[in-house]
N, C-alpha and C. Protein backbone atom coordinates (compact mmCIF):
# COMPACT_ATOMS: atom_id res chain seq x y z
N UNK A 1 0.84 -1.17 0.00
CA UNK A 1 0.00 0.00 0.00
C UNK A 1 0.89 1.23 0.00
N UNK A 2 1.04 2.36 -1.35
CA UNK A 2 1.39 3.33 -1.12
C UNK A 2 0.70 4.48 -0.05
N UNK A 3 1.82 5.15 0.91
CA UNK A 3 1.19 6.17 1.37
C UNK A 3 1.63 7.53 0.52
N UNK A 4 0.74 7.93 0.08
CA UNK A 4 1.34 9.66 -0.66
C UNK A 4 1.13 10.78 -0.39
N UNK A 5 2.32 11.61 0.09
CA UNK A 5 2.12 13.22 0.74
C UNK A 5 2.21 13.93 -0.40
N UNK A 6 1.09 14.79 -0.05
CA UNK A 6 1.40 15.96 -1.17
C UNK A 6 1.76 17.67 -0.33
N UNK A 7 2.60 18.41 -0.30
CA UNK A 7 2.74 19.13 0.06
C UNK A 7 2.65 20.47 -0.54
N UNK A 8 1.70 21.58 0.18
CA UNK A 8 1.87 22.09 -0.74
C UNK A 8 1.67 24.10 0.06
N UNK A 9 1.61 25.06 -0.36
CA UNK A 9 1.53 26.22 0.46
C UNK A 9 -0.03 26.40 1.07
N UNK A 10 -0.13 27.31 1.79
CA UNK A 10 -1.64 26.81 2.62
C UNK A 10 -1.94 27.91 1.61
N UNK A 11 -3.43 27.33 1.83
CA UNK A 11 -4.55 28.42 1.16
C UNK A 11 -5.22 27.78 -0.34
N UNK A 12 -4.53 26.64 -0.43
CA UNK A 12 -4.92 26.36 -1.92
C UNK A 12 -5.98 25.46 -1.61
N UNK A 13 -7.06 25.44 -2.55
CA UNK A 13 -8.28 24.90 -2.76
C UNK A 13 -8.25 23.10 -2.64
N UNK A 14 -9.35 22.98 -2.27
CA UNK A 14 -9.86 21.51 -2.20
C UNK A 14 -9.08 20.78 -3.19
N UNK A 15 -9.86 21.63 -4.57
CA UNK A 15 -9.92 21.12 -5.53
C UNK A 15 -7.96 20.90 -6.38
N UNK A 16 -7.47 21.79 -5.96
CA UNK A 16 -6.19 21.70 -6.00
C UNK A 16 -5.24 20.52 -5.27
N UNK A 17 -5.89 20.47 -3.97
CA UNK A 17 -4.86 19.60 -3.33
C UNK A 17 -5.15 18.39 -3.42
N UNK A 18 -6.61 17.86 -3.53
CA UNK A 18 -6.95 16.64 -3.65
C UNK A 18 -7.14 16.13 -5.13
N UNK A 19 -8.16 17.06 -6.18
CA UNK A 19 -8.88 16.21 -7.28
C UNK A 19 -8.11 16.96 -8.24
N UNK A 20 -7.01 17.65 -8.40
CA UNK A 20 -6.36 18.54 -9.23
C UNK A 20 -5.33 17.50 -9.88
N UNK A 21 -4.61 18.25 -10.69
CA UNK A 21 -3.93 17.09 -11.91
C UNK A 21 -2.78 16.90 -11.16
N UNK A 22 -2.15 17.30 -9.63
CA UNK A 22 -0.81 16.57 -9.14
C UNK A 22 -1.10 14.87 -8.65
N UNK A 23 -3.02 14.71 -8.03
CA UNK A 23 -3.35 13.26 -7.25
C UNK A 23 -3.33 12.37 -8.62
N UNK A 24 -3.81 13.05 -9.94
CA UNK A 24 -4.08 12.52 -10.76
C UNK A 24 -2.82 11.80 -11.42
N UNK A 25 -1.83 12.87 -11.95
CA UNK A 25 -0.38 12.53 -12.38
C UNK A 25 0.28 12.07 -11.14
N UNK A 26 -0.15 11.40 -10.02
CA UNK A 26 0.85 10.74 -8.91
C UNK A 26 -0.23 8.93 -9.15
N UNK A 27 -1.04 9.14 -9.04
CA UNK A 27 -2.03 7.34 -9.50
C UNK A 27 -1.58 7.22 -10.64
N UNK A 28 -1.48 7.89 -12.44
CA UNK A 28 -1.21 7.82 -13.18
C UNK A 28 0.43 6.86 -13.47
N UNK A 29 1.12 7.62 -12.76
CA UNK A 29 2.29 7.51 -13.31
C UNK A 29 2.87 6.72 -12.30
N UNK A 30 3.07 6.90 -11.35
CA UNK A 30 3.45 6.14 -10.02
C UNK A 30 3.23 5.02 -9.22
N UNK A 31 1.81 4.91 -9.67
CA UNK A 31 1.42 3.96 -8.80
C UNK A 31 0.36 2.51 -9.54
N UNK A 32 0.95 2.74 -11.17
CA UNK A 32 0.45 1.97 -11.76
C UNK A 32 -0.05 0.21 -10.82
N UNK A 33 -1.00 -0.36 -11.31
CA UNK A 33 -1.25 -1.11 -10.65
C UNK A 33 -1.75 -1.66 -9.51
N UNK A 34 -1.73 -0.46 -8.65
CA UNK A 34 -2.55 -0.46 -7.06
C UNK A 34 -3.94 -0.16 -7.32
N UNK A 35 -4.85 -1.08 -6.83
CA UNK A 35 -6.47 -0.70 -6.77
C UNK A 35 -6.75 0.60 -6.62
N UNK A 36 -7.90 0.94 -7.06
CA UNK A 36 -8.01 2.50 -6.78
C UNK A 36 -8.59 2.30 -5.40
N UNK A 37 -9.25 1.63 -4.46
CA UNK A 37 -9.40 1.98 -2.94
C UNK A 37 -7.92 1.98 -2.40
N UNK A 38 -7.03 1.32 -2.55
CA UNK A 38 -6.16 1.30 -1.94
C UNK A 38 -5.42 3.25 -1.74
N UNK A 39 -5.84 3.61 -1.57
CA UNK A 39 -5.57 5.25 -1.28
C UNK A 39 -5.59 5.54 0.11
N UNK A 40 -4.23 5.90 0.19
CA UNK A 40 -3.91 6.64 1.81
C UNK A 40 -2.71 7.48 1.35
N UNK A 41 -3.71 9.22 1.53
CA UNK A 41 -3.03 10.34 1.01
C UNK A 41 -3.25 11.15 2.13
N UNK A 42 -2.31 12.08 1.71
CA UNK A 42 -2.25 13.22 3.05
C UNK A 42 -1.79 14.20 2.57
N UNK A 43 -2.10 15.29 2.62
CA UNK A 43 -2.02 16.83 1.95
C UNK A 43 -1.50 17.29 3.51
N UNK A 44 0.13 17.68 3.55
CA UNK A 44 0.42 18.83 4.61
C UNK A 44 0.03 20.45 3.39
N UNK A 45 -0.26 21.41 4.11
CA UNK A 45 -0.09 22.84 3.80
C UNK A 45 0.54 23.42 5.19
N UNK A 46 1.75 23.87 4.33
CA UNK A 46 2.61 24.97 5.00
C UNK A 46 2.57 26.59 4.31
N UNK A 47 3.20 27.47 5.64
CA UNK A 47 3.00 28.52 5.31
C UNK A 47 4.54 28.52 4.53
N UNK A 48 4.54 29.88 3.46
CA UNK A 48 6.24 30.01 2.52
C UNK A 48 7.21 30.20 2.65
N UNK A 49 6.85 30.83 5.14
CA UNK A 49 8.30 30.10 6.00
C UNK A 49 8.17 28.98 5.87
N UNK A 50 7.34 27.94 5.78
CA UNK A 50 7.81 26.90 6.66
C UNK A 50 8.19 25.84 5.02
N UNK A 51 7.82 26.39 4.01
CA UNK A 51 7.68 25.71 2.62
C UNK A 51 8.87 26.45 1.99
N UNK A 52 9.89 26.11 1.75
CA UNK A 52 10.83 26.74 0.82
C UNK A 52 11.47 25.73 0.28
N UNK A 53 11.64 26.33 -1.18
CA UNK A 53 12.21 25.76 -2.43
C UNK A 53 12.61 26.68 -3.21
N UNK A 54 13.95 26.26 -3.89
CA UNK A 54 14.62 27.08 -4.81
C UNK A 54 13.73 27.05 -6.22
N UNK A 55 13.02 27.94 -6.41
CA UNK A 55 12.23 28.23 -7.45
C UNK A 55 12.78 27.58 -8.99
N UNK A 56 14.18 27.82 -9.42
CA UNK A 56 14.63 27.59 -10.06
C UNK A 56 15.76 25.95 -10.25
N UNK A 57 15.77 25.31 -9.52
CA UNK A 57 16.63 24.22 -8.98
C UNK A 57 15.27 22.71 -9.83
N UNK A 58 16.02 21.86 -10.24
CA UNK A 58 17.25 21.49 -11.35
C UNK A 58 17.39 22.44 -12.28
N UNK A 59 17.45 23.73 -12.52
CA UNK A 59 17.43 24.40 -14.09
C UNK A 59 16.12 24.18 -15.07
N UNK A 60 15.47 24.36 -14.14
CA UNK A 60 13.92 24.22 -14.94
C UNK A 60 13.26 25.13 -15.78
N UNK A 61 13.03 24.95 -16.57
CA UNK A 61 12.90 25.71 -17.89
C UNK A 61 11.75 26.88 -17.43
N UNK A 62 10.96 26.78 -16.44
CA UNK A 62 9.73 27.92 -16.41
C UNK A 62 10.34 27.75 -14.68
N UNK A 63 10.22 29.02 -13.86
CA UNK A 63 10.52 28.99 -12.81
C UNK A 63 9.45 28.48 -11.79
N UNK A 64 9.91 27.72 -10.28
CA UNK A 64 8.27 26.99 -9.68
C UNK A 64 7.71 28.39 -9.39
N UNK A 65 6.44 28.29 -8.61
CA UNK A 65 5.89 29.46 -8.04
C UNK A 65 4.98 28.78 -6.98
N UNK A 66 4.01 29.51 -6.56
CA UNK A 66 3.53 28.78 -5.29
C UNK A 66 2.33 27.93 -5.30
N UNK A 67 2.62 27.14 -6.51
CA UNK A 67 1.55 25.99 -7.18
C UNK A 67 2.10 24.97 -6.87
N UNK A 68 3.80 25.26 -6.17
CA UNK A 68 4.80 24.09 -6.45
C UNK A 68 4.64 22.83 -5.26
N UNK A 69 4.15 21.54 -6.15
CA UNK A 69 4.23 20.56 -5.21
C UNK A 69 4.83 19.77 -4.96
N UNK A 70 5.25 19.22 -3.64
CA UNK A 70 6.11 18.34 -3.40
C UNK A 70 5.14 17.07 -2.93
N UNK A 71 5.60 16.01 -3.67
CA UNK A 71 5.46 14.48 -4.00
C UNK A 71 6.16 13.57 -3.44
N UNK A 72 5.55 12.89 -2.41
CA UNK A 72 6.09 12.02 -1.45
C UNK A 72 5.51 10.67 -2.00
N UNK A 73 6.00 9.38 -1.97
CA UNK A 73 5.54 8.25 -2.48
C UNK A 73 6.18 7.15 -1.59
N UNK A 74 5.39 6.53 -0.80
CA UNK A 74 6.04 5.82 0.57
C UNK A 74 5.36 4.53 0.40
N UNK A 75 6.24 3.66 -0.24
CA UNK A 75 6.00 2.32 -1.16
C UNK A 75 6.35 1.27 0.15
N UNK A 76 5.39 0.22 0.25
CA UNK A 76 5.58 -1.00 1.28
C UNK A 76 5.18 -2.01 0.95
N UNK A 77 5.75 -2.95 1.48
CA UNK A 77 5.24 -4.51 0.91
C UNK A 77 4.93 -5.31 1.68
N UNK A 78 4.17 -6.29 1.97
CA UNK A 78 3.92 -7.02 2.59
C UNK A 78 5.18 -7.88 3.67
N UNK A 79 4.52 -8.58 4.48
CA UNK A 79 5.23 -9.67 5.00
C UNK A 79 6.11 -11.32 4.41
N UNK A 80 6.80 -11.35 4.29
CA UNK A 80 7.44 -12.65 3.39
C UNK A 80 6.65 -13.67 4.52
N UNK A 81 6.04 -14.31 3.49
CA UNK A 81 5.90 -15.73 3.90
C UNK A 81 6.48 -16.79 3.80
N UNK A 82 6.15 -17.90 5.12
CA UNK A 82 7.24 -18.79 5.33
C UNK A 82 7.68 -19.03 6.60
């Protein structure tokens, strides 16, 4: 069962943090193969003390701004049997 944080600056909408295209492009791409109940997500919002990122860091072609989310993906596996 993946657990996935999405982090992101406070104030942003429902619709942003949960049903917006970052939950979408994180099931999409990431987590191919897991049932869709299997969902245990968690949205921190911080304030832009407590949230800092170099706007520009890897050399990203359009600079972030305060849309910018951070993507946590906390992958586990069962117990080995035997």
């Amino acid at each position: 069962m993946p657990l996935v944080t999405l982090t992101v600056r406070a104030g942003k909408s429902s619709e942003f943090k949960v049903h917006g295209c970052s939950m979408r492009a994180v099931r999409a791409w990431s987590l191919r193969g897991v049932p869709e109940k299997d969902r245990f997500q968690r949205v921190l919002e911080l304030d832009a003390d407590d949230f800092r990122f170099d706007p520009e860091y890897p050399d990203l072609h359009r600079s972030a701004d305060d849309d910018f989310v951070l993507i946590e993906i906390l992958l586990s596996v069962g117990a080995a049997s035997g």
